[in-house]
C-alpha atoms as a PDB file:
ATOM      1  CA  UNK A   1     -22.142  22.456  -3.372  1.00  0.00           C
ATOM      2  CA  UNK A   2     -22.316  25.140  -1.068  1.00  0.00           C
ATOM      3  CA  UNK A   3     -22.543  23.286   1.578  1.00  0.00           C
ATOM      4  CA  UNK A   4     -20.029  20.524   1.047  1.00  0.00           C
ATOM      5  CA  UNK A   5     -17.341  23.415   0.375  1.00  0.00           C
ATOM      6  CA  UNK A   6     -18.455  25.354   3.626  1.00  0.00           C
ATOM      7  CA  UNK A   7     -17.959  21.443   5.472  1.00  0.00           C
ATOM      8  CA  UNK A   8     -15.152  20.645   4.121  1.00  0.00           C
ATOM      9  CA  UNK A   9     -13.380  23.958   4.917  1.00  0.00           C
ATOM     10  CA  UNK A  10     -14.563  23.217   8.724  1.00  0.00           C
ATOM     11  CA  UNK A  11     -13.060  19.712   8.695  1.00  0.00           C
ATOM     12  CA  UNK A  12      -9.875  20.629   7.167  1.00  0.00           C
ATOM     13  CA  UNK A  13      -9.135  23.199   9.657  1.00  0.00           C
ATOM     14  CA  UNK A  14      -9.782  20.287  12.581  1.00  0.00           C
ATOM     15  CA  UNK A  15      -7.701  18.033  10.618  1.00  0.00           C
ATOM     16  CA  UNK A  16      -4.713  20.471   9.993  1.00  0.00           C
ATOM     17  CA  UNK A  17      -5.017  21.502  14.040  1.00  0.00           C
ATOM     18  CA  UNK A  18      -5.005  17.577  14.895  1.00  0.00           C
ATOM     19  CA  UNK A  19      -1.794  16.767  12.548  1.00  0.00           C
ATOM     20  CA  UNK A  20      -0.343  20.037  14.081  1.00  0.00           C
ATOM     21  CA  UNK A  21      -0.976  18.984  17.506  1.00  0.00           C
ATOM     22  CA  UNK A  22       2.268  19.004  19.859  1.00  0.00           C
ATOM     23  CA  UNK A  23       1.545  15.639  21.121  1.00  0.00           C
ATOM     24  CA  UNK A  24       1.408  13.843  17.261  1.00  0.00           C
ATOM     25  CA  UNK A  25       4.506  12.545  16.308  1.00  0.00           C
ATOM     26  CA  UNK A  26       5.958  14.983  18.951  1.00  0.00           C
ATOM     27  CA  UNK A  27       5.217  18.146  16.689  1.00  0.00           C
ATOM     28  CA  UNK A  28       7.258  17.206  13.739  1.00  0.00           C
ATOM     29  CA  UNK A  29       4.272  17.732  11.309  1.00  0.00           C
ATOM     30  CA  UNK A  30       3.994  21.826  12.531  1.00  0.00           C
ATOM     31  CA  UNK A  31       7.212  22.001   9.471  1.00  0.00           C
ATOM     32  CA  UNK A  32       5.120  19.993   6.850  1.00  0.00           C
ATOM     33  CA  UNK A  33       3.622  21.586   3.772  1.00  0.00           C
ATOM     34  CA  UNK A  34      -0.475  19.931   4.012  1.00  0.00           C
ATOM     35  CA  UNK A  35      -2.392  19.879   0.887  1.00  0.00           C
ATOM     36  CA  UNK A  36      -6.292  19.896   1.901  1.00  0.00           C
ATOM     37  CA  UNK A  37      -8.983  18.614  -1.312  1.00  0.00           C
ATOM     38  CA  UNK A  38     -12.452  18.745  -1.382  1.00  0.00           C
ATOM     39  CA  UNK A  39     -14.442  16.284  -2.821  1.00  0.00           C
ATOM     40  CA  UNK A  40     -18.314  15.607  -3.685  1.00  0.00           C
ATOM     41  CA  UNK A  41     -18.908  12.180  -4.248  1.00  0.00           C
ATOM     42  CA  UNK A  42     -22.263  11.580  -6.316  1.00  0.00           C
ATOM     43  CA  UNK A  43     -25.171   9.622  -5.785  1.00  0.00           C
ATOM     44  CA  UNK A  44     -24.191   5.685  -5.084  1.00  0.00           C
ATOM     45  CA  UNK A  45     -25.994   5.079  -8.401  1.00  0.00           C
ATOM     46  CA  UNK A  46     -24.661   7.476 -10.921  1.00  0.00           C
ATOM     47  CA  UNK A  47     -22.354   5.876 -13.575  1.00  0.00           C
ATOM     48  CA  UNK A  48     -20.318   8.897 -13.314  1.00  0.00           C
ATOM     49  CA  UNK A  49     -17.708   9.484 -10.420  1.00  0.00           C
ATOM     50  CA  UNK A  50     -17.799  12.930  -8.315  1.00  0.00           C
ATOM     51  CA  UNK A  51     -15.528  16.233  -8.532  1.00  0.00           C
ATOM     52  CA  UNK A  52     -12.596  17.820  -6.657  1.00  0.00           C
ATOM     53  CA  UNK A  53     -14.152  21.331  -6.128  1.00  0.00           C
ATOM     54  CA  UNK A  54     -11.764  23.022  -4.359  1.00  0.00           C
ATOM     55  CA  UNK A  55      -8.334  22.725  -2.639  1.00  0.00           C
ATOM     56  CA  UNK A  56      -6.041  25.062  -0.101  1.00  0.00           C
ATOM     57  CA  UNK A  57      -2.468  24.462   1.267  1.00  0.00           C
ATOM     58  CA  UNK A  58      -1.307  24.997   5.005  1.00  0.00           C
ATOM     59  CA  UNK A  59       2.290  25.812   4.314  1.00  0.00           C
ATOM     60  CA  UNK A  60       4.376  24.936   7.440  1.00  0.00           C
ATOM     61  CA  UNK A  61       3.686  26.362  10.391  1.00  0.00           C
ATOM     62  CA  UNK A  62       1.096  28.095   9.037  1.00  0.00           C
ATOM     63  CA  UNK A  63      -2.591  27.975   9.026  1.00  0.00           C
ATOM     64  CA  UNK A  64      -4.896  27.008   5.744  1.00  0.00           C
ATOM     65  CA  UNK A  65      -4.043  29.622   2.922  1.00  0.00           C
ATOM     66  CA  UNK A  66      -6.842  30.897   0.286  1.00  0.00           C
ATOM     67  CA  UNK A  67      -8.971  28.071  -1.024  1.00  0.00           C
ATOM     68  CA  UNK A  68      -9.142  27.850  -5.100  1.00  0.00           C
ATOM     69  CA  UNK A  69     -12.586  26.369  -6.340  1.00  0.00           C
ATOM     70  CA  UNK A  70     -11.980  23.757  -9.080  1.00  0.00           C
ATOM     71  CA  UNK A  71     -14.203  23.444 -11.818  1.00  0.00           C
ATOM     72  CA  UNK A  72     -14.191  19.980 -12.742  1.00  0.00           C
ATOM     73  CA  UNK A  73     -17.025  17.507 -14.353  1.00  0.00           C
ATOM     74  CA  UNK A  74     -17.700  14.223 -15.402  1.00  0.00           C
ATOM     75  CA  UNK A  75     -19.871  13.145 -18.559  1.00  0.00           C
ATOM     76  CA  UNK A  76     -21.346   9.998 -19.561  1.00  0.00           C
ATOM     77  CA  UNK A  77     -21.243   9.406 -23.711  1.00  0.00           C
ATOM     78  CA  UNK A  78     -23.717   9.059 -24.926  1.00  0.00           C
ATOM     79  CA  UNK A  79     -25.969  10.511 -22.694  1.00  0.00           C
ATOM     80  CA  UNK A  80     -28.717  13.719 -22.932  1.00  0.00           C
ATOM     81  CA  UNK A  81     -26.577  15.310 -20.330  1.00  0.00           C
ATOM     82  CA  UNK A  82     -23.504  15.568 -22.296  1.00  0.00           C
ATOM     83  CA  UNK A  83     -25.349  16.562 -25.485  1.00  0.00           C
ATOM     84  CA  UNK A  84     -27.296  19.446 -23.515  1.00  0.00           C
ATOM     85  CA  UNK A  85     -23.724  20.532 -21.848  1.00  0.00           C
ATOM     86  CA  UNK A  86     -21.075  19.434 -24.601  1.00  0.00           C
ATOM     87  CA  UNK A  87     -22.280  19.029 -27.754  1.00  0.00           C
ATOM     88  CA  UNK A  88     -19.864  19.483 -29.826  1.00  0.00           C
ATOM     89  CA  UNK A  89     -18.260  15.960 -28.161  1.00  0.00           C
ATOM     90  CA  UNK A  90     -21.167  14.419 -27.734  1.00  0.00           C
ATOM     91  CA  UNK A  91     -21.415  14.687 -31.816  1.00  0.00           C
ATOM     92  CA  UNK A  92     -17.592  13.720 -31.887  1.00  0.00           C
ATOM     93  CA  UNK A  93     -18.211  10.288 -29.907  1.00  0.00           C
ATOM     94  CA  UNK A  94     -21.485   9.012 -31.761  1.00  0.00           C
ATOM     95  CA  UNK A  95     -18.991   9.627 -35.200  1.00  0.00           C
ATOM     96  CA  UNK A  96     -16.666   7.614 -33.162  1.00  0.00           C
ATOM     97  CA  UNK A  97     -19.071   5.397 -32.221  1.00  0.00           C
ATOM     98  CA  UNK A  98     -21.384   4.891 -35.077  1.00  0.00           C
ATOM     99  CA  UNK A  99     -17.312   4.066 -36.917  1.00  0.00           C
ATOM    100  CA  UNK A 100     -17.200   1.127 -34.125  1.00  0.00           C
ATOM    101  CA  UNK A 101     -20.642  -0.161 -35.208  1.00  0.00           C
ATOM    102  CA  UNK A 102     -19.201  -0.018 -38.849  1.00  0.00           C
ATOM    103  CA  UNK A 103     -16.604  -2.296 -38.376  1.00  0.00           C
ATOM    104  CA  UNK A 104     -18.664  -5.840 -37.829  1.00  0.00           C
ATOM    105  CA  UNK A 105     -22.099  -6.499 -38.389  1.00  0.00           C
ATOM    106  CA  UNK A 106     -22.579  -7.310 -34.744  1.00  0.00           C
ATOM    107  CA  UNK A 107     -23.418  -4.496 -32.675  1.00  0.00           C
ATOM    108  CA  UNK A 108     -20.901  -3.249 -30.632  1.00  0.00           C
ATOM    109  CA  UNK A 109     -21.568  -1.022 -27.216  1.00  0.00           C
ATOM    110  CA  UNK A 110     -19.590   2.046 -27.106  1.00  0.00           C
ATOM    111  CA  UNK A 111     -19.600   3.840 -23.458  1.00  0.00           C
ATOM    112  CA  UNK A 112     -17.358   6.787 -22.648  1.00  0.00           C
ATOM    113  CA  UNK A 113     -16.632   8.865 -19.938  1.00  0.00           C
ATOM    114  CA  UNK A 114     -15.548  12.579 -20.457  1.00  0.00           C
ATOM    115  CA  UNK A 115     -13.136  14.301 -17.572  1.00  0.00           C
ATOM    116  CA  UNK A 116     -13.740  17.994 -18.039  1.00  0.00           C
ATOM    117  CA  UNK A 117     -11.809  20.668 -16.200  1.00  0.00           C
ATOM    118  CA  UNK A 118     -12.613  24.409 -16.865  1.00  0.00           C
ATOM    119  CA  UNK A 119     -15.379  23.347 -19.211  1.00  0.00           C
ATOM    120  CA  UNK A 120     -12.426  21.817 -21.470  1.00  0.00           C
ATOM    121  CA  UNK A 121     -12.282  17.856 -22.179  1.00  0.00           C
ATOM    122  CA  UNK A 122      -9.461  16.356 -20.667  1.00  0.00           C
ATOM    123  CA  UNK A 123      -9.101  12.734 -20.755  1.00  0.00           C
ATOM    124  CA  UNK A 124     -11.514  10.192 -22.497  1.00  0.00           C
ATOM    125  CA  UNK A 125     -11.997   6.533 -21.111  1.00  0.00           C
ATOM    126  CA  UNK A 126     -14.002   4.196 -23.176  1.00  0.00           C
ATOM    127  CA  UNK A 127     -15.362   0.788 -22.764  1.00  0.00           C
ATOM    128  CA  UNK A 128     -16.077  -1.472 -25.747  1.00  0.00           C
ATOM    129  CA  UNK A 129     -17.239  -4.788 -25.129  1.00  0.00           C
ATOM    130  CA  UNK A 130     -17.058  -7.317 -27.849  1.00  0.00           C
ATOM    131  CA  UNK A 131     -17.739 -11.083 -28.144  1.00  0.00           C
ATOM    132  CA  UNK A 132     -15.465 -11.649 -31.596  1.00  0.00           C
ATOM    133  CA  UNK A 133     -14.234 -15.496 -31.851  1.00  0.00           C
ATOM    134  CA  UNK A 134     -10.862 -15.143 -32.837  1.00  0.00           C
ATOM    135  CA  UNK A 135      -7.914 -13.155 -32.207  1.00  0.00           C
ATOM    136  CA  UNK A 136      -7.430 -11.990 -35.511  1.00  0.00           C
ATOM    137  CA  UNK A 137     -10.905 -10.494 -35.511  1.00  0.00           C
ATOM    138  CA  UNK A 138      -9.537  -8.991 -31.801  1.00  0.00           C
ATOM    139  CA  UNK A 139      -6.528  -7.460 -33.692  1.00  0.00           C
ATOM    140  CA  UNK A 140      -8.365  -6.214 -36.550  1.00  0.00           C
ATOM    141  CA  UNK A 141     -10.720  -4.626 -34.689  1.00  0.00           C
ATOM    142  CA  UNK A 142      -7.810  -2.964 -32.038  1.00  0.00           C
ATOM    143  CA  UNK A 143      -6.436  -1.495 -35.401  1.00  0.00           C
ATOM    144  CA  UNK A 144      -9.438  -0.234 -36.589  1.00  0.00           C
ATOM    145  CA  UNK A 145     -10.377   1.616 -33.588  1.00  0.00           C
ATOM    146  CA  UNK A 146      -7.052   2.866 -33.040  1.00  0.00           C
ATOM    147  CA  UNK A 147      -6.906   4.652 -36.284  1.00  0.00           C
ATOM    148  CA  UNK A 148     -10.784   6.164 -35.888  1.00  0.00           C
ATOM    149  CA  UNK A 149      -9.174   7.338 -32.551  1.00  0.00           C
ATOM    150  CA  UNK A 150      -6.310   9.123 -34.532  1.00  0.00           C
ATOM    151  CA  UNK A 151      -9.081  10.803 -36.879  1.00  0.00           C
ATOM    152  CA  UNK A 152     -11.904  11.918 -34.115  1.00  0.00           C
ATOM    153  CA  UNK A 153      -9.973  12.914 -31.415  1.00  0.00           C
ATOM    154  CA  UNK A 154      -7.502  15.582 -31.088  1.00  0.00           C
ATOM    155  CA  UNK A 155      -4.205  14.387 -30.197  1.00  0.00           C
ATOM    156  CA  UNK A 156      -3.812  16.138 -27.099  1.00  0.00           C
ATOM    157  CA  UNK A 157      -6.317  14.889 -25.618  1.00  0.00           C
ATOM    158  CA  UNK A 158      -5.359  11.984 -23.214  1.00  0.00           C
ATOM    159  CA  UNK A 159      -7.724   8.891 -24.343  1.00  0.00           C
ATOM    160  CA  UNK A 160      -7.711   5.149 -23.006  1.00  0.00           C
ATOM    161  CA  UNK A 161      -9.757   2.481 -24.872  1.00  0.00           C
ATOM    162  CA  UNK A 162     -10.841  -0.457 -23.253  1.00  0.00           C
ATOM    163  CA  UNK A 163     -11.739  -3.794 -25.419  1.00  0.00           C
ATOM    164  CA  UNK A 164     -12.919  -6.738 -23.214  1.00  0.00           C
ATOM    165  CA  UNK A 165     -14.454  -9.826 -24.176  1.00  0.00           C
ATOM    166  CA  UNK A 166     -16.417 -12.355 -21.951  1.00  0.00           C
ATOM    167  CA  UNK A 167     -12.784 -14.136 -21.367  1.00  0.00           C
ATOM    168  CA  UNK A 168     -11.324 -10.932 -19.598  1.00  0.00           C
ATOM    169  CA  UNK A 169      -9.455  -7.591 -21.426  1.00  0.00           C
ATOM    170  CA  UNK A 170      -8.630  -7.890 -24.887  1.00  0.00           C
ATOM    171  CA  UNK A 171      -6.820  -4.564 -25.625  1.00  0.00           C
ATOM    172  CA  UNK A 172      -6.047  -1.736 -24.062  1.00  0.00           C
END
């Protein structure tokens, strides 16, 4: 980490003096606020994305101001990682999930992924693949797992449900 932030603080001062140059767009961008963001991509096979970890602004005609560090993290549910690290959701989705499982007698896969800033949860997005027949079984089911949503999750928190079938998306 130490590394990519000491990089990317390099290449954003080349690419503010390059947008700043006199010949681009014949110096117009010297009065333009620019917004630099740092950001570690993880390995090509995680199932998780990377983070933002930090971010500066070169207000115009200025150089880059004080960088802020960004503590942000992604989770995979259920996972060891986010039971070691956040256990207290991790226990919150497998109530969600082992609700899900309730619902049919087929087994249903239940996959989130937890957006954490600060070490608090911000946004949930799960997946839920299902192979029902009918769309009244799809609309029972929608109802059903919008109502566990209602009684798991807090209702600040910003969740998205995904329910897609072999044919395509079901629900959102």
């Amino acid at each position: 980490e130490e590394v990519s932030l000491e990089e990317g603080k390099r290449i954003a001062g080349e690419v503010l003096e390059r947008l700043r140059s006199a010949e681009r767009e014949d110096g117009q961008l010297t009065n333009v606020p620019v917004m630099f963001a740092i950001f570690r991509e993880n390995q090509r096979e995680a199932v998780v994305p990377g983070e933002f970890i930090a971010t500066a602004v070169a207000e115009p005609n200025e150089e880059i101001g004080s960088w802020q560090n960004i503590s942000e993290t992604h989770y995979l549910f259920p996972s060891q990682e986010a039971t070691e690290s956040q256990r207290e959701d991790a226990e919150v989705f497998n109530q969600f999930k082992e609700d899900i499982n309730q619902f049919f007698e087929n087994y249903v896969g239940v996959v989130g992924e937890g957006h954490y800033r600060n070490g608090e949860l911000r946004s949930l997005h799960i997946e839920i693949p299902i192979t029902f027949y009918s769309k009244t079984e799809v609309i029972a089911f929608t109802q059903h797992v919008t109502d566990r949503v209602k009684q798991r999750f807090p209702e600040e928190l910003d969740v998205e449900i995904q329910i897609s079938s072999p044919s395509g998306q079901e629900a959102l």
